[in-house]
C-alpha atoms as a PDB file:
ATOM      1  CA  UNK A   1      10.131   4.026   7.883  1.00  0.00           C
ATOM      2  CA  UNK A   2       7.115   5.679   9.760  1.00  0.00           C
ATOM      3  CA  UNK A   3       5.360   5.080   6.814  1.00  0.00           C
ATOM      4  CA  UNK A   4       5.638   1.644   6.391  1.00  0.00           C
ATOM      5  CA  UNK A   5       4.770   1.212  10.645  1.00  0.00           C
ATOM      6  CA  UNK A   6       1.626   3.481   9.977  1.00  0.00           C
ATOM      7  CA  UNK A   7      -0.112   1.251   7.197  1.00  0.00           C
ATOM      8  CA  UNK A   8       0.486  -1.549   9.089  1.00  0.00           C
ATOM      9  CA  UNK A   9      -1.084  -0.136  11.775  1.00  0.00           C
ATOM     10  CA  UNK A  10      -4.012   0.428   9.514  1.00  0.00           C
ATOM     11  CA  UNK A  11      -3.621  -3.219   8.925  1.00  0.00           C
ATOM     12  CA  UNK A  12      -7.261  -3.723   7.503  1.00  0.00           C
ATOM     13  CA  UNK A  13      -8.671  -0.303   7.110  1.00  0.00           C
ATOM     14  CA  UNK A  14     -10.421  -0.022   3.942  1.00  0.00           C
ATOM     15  CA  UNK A  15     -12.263   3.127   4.234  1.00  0.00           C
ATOM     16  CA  UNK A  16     -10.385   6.755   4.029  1.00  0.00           C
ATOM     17  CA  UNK A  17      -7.850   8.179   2.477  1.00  0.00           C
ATOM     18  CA  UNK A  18      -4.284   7.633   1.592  1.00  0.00           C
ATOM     19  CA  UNK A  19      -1.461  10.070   0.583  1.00  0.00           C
ATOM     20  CA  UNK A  20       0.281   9.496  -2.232  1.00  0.00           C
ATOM     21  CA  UNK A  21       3.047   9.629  -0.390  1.00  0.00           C
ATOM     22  CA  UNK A  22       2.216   7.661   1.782  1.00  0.00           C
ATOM     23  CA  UNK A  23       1.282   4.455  -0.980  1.00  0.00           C
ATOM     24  CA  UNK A  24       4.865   4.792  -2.500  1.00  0.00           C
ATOM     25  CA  UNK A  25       7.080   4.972   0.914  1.00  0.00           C
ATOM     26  CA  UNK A  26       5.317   1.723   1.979  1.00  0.00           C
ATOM     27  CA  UNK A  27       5.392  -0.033  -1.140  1.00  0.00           C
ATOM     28  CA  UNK A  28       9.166   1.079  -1.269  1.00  0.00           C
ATOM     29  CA  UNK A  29       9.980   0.036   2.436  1.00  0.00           C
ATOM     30  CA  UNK A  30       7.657  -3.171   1.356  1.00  0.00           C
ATOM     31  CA  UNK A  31      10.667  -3.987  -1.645  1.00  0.00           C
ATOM     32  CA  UNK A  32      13.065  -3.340   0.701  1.00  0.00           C
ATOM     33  CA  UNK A  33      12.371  -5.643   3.476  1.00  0.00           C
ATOM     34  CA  UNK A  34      10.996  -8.516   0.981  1.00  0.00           C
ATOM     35  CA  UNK A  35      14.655  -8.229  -0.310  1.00  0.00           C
ATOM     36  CA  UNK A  36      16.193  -8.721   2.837  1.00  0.00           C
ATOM     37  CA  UNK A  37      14.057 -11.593   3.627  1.00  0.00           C
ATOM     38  CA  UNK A  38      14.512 -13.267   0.948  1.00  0.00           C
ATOM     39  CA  UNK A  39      18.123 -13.122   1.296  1.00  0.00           C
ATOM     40  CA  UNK A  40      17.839 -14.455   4.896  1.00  0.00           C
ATOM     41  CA  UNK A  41      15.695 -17.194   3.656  1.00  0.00           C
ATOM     42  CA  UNK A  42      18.114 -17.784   1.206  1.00  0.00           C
ATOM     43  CA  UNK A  43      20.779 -18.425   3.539  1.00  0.00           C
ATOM     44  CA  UNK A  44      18.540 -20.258   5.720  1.00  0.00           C
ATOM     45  CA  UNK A  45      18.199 -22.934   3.089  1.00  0.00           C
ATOM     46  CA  UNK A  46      14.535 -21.757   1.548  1.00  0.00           C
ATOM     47  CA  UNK A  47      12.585 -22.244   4.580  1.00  0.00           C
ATOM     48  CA  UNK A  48      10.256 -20.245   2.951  1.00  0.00           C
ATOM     49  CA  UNK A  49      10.177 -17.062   5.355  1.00  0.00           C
ATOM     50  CA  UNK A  50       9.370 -14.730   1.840  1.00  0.00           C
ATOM     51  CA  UNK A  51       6.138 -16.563   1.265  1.00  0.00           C
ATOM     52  CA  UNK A  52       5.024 -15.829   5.115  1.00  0.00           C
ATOM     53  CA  UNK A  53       6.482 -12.060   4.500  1.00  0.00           C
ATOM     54  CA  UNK A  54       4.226 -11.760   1.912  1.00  0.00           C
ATOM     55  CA  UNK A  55       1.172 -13.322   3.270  1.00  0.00           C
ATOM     56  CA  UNK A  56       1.505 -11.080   6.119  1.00  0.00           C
ATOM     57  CA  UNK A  57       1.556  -8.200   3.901  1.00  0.00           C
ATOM     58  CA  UNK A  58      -0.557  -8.860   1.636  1.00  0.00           C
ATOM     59  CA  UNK A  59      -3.899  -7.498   3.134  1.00  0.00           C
ATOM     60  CA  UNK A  60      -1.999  -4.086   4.142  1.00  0.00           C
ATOM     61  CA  UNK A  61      -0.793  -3.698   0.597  1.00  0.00           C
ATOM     62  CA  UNK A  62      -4.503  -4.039  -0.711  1.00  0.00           C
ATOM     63  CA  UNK A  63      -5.669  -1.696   1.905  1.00  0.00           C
ATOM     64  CA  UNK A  64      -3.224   0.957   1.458  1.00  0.00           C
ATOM     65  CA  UNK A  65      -4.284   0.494  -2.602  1.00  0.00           C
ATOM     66  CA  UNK A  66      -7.792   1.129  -1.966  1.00  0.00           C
ATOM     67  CA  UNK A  67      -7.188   3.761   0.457  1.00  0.00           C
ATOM     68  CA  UNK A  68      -5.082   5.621  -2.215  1.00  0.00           C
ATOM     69  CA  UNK A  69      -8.067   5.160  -5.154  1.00  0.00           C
ATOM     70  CA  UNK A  70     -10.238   6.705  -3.078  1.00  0.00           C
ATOM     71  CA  UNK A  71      -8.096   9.563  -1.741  1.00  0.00           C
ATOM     72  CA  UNK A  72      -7.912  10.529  -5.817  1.00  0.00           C
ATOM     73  CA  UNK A  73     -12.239   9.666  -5.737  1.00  0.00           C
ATOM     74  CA  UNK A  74     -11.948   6.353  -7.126  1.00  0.00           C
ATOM     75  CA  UNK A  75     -13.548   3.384  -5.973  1.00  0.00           C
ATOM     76  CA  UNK A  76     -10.957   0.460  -4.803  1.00  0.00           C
ATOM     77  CA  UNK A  77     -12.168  -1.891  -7.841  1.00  0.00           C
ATOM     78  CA  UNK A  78      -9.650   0.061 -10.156  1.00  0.00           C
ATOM     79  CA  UNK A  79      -6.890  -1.677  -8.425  1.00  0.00           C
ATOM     80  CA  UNK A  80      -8.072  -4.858 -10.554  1.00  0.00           C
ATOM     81  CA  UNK A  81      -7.212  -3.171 -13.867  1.00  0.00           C
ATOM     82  CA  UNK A  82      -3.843  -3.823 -14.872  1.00  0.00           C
ATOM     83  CA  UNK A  83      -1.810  -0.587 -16.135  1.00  0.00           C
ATOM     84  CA  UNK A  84      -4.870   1.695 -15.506  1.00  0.00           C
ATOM     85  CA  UNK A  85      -4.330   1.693 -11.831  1.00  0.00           C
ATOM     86  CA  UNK A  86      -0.293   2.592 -11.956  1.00  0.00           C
ATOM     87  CA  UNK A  87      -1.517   5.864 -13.764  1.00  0.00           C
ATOM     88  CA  UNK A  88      -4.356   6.187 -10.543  1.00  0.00           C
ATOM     89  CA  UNK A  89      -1.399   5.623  -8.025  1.00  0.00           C
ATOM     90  CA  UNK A  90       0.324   7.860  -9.450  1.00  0.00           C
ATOM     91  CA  UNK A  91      -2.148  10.946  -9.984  1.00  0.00           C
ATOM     92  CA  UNK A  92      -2.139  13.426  -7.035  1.00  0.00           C
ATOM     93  CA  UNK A  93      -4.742  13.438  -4.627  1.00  0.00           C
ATOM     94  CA  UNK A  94      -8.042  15.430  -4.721  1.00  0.00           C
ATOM     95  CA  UNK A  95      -7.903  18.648  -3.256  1.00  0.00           C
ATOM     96  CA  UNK A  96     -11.342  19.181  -1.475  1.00  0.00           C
ATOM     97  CA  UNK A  97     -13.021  16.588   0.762  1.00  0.00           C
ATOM     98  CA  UNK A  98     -14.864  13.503  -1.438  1.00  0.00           C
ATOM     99  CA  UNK A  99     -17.308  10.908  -1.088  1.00  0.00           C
ATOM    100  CA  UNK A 100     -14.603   8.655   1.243  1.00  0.00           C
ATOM    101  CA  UNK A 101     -13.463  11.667   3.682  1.00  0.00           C
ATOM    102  CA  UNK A 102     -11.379  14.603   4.216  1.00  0.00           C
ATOM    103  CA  UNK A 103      -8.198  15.363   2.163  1.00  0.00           C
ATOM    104  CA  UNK A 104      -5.173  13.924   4.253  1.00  0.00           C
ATOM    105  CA  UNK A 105      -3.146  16.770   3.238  1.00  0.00           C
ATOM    106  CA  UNK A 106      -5.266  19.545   4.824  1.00  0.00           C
END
């Protein structure tokens, strides 16, 4: 769960690097509470409370994308490319320090 609190701390941050870890816990916890939202909103008549969950979310979930291409040296853009990027997401990250900072591991 610190995961998902810690990117959306980072709520805009588009520069540095993300873990792979890191990417997949949020976008996990991410599933996870859009589920449970929706199911509230379901039973709340479709007040539409999964369309202002996502909205919310929606710039951290970009952010944490481009954060991850570049901890693996790549620039944000490849998150455009459909298919591509799921292989970038899920390469692991670049040992030594790159053009957009230190290695988050170290």
């Amino acid at each position: 769960m610190n995961w998902y609190f810690e990117v959306l701390k980072k709520y805009a941050v588009f520069s540095g690097r993300a873990m792979r870890e890191e990417y997949w816990m949020f976008i996990l916890f991410n599933l996870i509470a859009q589920f449970i939202v929706s199911i509230i909103d379901l039973i709340a008549g479709g007040i539409g409370l999964i369309a202002i969950y996502q909205l919310a979310t929606l710039i951290p979930t970009i952010s944490v994308g481009v954060r991850r291409m570049h901890d693996i040296d790549r620039s944000g853009w490849w998150l455009c490319i459909p298919f591509v990027n799921l292989v970038f997401l899920c390469m692991d990250s670049q040992p030594e320090t790159n053009q957009f900072g230190e290695n988050p591991k170290a």
